[in-house]
C-alpha atoms as a PDB file:
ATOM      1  CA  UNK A   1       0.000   0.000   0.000  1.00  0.00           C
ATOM      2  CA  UNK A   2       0.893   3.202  -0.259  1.00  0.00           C
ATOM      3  CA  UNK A   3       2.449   5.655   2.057  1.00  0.00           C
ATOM      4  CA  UNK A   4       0.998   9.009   1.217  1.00  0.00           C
ATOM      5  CA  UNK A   5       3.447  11.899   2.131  1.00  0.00           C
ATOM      6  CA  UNK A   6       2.722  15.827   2.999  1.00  0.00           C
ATOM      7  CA  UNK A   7       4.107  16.897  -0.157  1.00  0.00           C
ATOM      8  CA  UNK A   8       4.205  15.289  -3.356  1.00  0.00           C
ATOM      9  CA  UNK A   9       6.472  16.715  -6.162  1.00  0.00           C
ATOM     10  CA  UNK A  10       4.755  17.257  -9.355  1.00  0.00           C
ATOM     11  CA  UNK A  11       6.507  17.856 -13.056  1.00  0.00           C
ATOM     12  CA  UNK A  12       8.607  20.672 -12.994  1.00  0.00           C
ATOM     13  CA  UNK A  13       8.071  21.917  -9.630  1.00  0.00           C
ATOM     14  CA  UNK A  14      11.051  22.490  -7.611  1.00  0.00           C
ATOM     15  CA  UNK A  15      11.739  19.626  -4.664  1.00  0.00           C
ATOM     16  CA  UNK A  16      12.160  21.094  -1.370  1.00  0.00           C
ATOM     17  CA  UNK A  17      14.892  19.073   0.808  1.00  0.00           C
ATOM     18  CA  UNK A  18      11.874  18.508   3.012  1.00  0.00           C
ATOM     19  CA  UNK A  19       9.933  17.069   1.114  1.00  0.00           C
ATOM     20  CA  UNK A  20      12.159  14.612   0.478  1.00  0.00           C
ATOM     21  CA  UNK A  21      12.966  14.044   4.082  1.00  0.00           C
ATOM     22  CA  UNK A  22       8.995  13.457   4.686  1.00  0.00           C
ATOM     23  CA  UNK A  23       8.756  10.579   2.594  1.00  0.00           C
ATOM     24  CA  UNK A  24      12.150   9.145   3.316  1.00  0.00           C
ATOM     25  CA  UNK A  25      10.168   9.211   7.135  1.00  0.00           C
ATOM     26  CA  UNK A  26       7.144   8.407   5.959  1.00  0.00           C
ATOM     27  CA  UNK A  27       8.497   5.216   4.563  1.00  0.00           C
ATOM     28  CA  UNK A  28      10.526   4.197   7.099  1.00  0.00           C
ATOM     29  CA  UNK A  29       7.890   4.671   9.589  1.00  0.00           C
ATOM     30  CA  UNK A  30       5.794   2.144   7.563  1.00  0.00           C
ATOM     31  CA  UNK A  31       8.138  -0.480   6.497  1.00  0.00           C
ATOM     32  CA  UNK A  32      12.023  -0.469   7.948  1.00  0.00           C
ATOM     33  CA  UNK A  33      11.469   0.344  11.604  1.00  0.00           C
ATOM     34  CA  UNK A  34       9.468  -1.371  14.769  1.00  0.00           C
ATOM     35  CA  UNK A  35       7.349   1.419  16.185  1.00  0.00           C
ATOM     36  CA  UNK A  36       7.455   1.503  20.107  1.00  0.00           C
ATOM     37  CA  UNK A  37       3.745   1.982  20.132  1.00  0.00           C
ATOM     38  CA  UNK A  38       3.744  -1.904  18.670  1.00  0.00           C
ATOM     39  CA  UNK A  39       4.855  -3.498  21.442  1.00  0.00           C
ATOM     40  CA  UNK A  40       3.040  -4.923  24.209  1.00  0.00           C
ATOM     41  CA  UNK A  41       2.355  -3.200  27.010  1.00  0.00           C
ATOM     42  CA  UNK A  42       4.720  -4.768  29.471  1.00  0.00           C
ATOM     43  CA  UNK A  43       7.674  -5.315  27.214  1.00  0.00           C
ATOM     44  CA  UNK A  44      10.091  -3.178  29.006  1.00  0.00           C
ATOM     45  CA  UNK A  45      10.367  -4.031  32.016  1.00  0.00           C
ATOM     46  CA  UNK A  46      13.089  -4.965  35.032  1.00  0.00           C
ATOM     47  CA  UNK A  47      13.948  -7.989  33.571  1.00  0.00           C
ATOM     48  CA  UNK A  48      14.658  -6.928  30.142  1.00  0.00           C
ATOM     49  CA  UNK A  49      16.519  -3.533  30.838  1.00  0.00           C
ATOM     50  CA  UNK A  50      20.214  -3.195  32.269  1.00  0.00           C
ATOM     51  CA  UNK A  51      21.080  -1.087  35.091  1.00  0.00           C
ATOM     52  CA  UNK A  52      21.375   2.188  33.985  1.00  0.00           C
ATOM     53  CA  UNK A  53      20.051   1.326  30.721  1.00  0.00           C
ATOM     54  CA  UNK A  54      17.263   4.433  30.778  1.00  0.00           C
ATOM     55  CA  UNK A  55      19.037   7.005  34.059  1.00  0.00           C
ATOM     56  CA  UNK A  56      21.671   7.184  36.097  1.00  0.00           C
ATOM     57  CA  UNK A  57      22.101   8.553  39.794  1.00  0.00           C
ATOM     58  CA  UNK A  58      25.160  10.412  40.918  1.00  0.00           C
ATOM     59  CA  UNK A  59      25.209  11.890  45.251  1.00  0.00           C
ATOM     60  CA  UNK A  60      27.454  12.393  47.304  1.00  0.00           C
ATOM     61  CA  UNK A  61      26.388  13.819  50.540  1.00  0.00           C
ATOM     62  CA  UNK A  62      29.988  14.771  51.771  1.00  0.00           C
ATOM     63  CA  UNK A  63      31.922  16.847  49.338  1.00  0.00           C
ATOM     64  CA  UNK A  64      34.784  16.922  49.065  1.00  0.00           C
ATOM     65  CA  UNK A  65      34.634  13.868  51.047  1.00  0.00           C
ATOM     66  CA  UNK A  66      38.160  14.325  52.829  1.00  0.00           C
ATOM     67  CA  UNK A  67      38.087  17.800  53.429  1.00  0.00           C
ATOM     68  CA  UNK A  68      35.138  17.920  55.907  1.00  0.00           C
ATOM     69  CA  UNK A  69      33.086  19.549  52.880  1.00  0.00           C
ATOM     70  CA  UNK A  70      35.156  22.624  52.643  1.00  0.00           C
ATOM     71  CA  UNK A  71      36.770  24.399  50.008  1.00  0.00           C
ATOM     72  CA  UNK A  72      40.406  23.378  50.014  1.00  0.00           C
ATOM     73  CA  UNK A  73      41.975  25.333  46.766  1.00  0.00           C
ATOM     74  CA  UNK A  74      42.680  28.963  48.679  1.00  0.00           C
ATOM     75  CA  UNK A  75      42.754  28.632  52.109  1.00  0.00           C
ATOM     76  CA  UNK A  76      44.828  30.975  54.556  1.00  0.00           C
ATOM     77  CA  UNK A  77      47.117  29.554  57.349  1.00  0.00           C
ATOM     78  CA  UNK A  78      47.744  33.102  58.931  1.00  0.00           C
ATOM     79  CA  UNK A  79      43.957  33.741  60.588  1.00  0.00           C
ATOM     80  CA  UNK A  80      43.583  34.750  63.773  1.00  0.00           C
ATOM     81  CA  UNK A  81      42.173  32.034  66.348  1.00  0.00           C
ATOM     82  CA  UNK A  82      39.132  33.240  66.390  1.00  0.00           C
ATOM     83  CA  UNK A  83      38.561  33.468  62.150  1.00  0.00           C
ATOM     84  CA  UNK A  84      37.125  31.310  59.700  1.00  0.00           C
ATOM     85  CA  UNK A  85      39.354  29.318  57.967  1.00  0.00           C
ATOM     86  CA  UNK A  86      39.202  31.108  54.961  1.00  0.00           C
ATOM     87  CA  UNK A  87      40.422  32.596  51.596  1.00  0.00           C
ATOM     88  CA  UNK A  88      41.811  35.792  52.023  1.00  0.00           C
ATOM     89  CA  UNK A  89      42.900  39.122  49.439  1.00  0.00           C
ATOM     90  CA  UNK A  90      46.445  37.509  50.738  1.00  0.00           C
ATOM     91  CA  UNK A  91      46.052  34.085  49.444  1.00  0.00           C
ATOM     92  CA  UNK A  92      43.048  34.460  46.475  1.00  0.00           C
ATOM     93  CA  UNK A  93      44.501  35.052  42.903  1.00  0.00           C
ATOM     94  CA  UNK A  94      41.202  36.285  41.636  1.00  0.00           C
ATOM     95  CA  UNK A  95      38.486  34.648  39.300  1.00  0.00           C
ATOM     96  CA  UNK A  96      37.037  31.704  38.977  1.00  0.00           C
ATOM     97  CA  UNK A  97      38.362  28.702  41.817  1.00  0.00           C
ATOM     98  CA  UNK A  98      37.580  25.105  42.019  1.00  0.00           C
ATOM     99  CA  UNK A  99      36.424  23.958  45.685  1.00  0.00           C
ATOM    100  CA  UNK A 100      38.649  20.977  45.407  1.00  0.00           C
ATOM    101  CA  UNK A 101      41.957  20.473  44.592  1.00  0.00           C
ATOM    102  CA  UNK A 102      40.934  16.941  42.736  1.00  0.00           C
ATOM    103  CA  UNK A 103      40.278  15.863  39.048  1.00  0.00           C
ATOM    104  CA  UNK A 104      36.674  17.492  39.625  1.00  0.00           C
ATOM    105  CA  UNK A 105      33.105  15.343  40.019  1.00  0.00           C
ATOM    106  CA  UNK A 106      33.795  12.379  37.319  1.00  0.00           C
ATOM    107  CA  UNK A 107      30.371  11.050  35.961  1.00  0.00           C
ATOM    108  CA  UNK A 108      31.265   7.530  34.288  1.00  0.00           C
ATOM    109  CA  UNK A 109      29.305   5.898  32.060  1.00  0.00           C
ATOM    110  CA  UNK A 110      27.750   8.853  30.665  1.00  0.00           C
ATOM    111  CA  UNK A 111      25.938   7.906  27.674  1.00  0.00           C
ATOM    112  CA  UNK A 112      24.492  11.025  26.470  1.00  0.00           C
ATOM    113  CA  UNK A 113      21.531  12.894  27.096  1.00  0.00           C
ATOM    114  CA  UNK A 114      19.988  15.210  29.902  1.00  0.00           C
ATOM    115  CA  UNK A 115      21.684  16.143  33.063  1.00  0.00           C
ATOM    116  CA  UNK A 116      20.058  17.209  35.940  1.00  0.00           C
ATOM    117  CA  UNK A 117      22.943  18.385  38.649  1.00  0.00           C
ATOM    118  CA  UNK A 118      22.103  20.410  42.247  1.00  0.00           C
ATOM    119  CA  UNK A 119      25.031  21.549  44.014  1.00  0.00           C
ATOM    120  CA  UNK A 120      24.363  22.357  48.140  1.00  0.00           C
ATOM    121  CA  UNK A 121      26.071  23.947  51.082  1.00  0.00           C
ATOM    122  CA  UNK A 122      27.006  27.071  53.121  1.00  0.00           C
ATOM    123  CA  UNK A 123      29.000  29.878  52.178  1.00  0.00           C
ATOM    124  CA  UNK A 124      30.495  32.999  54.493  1.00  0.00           C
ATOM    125  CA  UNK A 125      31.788  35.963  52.608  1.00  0.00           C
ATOM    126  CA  UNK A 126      32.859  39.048  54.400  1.00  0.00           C
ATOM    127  CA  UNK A 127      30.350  41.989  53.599  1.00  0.00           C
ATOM    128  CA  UNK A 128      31.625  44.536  56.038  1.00  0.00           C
ATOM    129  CA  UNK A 129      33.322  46.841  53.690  1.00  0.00           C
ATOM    130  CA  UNK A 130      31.540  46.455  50.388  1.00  0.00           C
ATOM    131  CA  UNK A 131      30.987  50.114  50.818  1.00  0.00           C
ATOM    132  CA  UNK A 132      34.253  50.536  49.862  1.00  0.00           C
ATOM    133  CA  UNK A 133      36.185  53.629  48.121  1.00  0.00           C
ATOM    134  CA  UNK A 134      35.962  52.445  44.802  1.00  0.00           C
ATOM    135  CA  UNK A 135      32.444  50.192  44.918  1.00  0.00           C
ATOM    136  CA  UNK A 136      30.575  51.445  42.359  1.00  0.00           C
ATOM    137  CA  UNK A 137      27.536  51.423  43.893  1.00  0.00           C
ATOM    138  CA  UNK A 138      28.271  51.840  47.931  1.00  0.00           C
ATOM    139  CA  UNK A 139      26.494  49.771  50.656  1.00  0.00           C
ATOM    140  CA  UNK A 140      26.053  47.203  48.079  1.00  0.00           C
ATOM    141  CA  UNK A 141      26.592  43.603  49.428  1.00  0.00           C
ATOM    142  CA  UNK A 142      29.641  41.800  48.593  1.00  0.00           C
ATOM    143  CA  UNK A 143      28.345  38.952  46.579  1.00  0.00           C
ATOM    144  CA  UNK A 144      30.163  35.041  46.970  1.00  0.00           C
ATOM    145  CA  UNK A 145      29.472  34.005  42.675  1.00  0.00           C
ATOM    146  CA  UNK A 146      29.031  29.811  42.344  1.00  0.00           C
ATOM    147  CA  UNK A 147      29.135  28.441  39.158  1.00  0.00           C
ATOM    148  CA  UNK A 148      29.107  24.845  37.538  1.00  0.00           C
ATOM    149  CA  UNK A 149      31.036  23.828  34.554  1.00  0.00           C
ATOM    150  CA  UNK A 150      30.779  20.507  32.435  1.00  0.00           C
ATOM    151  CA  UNK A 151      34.114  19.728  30.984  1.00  0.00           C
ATOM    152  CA  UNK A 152      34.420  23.396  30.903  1.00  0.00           C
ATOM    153  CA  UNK A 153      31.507  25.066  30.036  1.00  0.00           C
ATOM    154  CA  UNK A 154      29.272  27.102  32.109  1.00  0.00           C
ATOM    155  CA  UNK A 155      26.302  25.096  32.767  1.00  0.00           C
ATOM    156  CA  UNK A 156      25.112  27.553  35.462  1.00  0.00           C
ATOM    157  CA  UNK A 157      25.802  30.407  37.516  1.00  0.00           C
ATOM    158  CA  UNK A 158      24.338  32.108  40.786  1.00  0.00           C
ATOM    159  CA  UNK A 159      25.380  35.368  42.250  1.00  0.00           C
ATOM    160  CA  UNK A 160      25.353  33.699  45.091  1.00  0.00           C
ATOM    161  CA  UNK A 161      25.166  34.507  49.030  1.00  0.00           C
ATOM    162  CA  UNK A 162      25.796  37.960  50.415  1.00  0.00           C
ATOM    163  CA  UNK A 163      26.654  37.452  53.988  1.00  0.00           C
ATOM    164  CA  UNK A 164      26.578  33.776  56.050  1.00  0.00           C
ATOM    165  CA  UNK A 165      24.157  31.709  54.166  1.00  0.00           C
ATOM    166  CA  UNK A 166      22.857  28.357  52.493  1.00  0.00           C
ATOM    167  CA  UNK A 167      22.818  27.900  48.930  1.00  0.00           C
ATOM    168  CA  UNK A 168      21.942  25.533  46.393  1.00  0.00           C
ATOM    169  CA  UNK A 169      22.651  25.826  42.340  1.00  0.00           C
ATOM    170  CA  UNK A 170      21.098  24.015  39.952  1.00  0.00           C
ATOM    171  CA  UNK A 171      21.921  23.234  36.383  1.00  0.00           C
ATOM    172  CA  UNK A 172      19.709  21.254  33.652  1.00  0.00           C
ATOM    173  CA  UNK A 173      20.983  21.200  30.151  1.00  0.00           C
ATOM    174  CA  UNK A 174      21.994  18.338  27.349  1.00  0.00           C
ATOM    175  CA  UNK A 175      25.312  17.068  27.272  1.00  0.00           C
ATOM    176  CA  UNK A 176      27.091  14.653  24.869  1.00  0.00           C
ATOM    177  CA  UNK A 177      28.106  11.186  25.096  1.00  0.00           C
ATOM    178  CA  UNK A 178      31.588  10.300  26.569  1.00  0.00           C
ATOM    179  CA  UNK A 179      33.710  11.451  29.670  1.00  0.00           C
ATOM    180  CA  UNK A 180      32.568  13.885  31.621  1.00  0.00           C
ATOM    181  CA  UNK A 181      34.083  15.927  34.200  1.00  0.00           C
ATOM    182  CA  UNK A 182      31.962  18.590  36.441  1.00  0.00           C
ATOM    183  CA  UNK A 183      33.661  21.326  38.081  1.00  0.00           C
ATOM    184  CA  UNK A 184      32.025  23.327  41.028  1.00  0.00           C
ATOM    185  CA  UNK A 185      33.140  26.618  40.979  1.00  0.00           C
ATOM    186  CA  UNK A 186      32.924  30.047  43.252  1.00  0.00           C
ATOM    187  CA  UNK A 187      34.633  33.621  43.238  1.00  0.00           C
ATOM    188  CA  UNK A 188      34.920  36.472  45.311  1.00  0.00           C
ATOM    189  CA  UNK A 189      34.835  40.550  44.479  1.00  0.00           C
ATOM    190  CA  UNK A 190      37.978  42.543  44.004  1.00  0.00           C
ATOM    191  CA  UNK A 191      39.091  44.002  47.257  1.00  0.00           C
ATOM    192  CA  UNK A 192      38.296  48.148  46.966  1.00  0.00           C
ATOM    193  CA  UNK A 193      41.219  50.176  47.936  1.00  0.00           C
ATOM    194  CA  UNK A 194      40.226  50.873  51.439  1.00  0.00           C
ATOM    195  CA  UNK A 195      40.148  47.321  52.306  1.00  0.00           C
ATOM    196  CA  UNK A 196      41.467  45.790  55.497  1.00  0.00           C
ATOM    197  CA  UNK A 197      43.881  43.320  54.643  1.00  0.00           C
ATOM    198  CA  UNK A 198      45.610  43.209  57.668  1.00  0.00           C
ATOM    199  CA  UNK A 199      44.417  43.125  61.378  1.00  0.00           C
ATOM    200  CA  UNK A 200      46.261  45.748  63.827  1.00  0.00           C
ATOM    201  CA  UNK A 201      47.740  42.545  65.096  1.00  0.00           C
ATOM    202  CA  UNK A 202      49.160  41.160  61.728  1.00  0.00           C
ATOM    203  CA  UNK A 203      46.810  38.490  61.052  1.00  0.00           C
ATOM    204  CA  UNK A 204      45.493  38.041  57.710  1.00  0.00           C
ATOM    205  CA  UNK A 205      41.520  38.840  57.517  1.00  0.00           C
ATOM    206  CA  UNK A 206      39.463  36.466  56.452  1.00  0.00           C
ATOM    207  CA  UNK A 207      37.383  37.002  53.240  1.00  0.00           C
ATOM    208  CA  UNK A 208      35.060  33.548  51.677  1.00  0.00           C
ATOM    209  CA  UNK A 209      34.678  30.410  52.485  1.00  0.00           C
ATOM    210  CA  UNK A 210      32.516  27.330  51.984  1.00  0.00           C
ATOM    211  CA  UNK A 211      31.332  24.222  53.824  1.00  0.00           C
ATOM    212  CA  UNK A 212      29.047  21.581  54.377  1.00  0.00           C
ATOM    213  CA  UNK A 213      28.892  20.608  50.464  1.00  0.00           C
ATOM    214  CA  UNK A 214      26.740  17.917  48.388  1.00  0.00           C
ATOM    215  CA  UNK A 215      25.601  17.107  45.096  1.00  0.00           C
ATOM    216  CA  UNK A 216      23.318  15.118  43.060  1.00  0.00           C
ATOM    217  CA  UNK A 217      23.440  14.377  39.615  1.00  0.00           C
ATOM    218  CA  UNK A 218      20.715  12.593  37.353  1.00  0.00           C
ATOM    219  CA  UNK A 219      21.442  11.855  33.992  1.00  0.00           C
ATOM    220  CA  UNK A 220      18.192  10.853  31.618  1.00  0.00           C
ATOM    221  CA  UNK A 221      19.595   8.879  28.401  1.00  0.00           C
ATOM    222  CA  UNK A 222      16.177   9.116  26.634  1.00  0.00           C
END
């Protein structure tokens, strides 16, 4: 029988590329492929699927697992007793810092499709002198930026806390078949030039820090 298409060339009409693409579906459709509507009802099931043949599930509800949860790249060993143990003007080299000093968040086996990631924790950044001389706009809060990357590119990005808080960031987009490496990111404002650096005692003052990290990742394959 035949498979009657949207578009049908006639003599001497031009053939638009899709109408040549309809019936090449069209014709498939009907004769080289097994629709999924045609199969029974219960067909895929446990039994018949792999594990992880339609999602897979990546947590952790420790990260970085051996670092109590903290950020471990910039880190200040000059604080007074009483500080955070921090990132300070002293020690950060400005932009964009990983939160680990590892190979990043490895998702094996990724096979291609959508990916669902939520990154949680606290943050502190030090918003007592974001009025400073050469702020912009003065009394402004001094803003902790997160960001995730997948092998590299920005897959989301949050301002971020302003003071002590909890945060969470969460990225959805499509990513392509093979390795992939997630990178959790964060990054602090420029110091203005009226900044303590410095206590009167000589201790270094602390600036951003963050703690009490997880993450879960969800990839869909179809």
């Amino acid at each position: 029988m035949k498979q009657w298409t949207q578009r049908e060339a006639t003599q001497g009409a031009t053939a638009s590329p899709d109408a040549v693409n309809d019936e090449l579906r069209a014709q498939q459709s009907s004769i080289t492929t097994l629709d999924r509507d045609q199969l029974p009802d219960d067909y895929v099931n446990d039994t018949r699927l792999v594990l992880g043949a339609l999602h897979h599930s990546y947590t952790a509800s420790s990260y970085p697992t051996a670092d109590g949860q903290q950020n471990t790249v910039i880190l200040s060993d000059s604080l007074a007793a009483n500080a955070w143990y921090c990132a300070s003007h002293t020690s950060y080299p400005g932009g964009w810092v990983n939160v680990d000093t590892g190979t990043g968040i490895q998702l094996t086996d990724w096979k291609g499709g959508h990916l669902h990631f939520e990154w949680a924790g606290n943050a502190f950044i030090n918003g007592c002198f974001a009025s400073g001389a050469n702020i912009a706009y003065p009394k402004t809060p001094r803003y902790l930026n997160l960001r995730i990357t997948a092998n590299g590119v920005t897959i989301a990005e949050k301002r971020g806390p302003g003071y002590h808080e909890a945060f969470r960031v969460i990225a959805s987009t499509l990513v392509a078949q093979g390795p992939l490496t997630i990178r959790l990111q964060w990054r602090i404002t420029e110091p203005s030039e009226d900044d303590p650096v410095f206590t009167s005692g000589g201790d270094v003052v602390p600036q951003a820090h963050l703690w009490g990290m997880r993450y879960l990742a969800i990839g869909r394959w179809r």
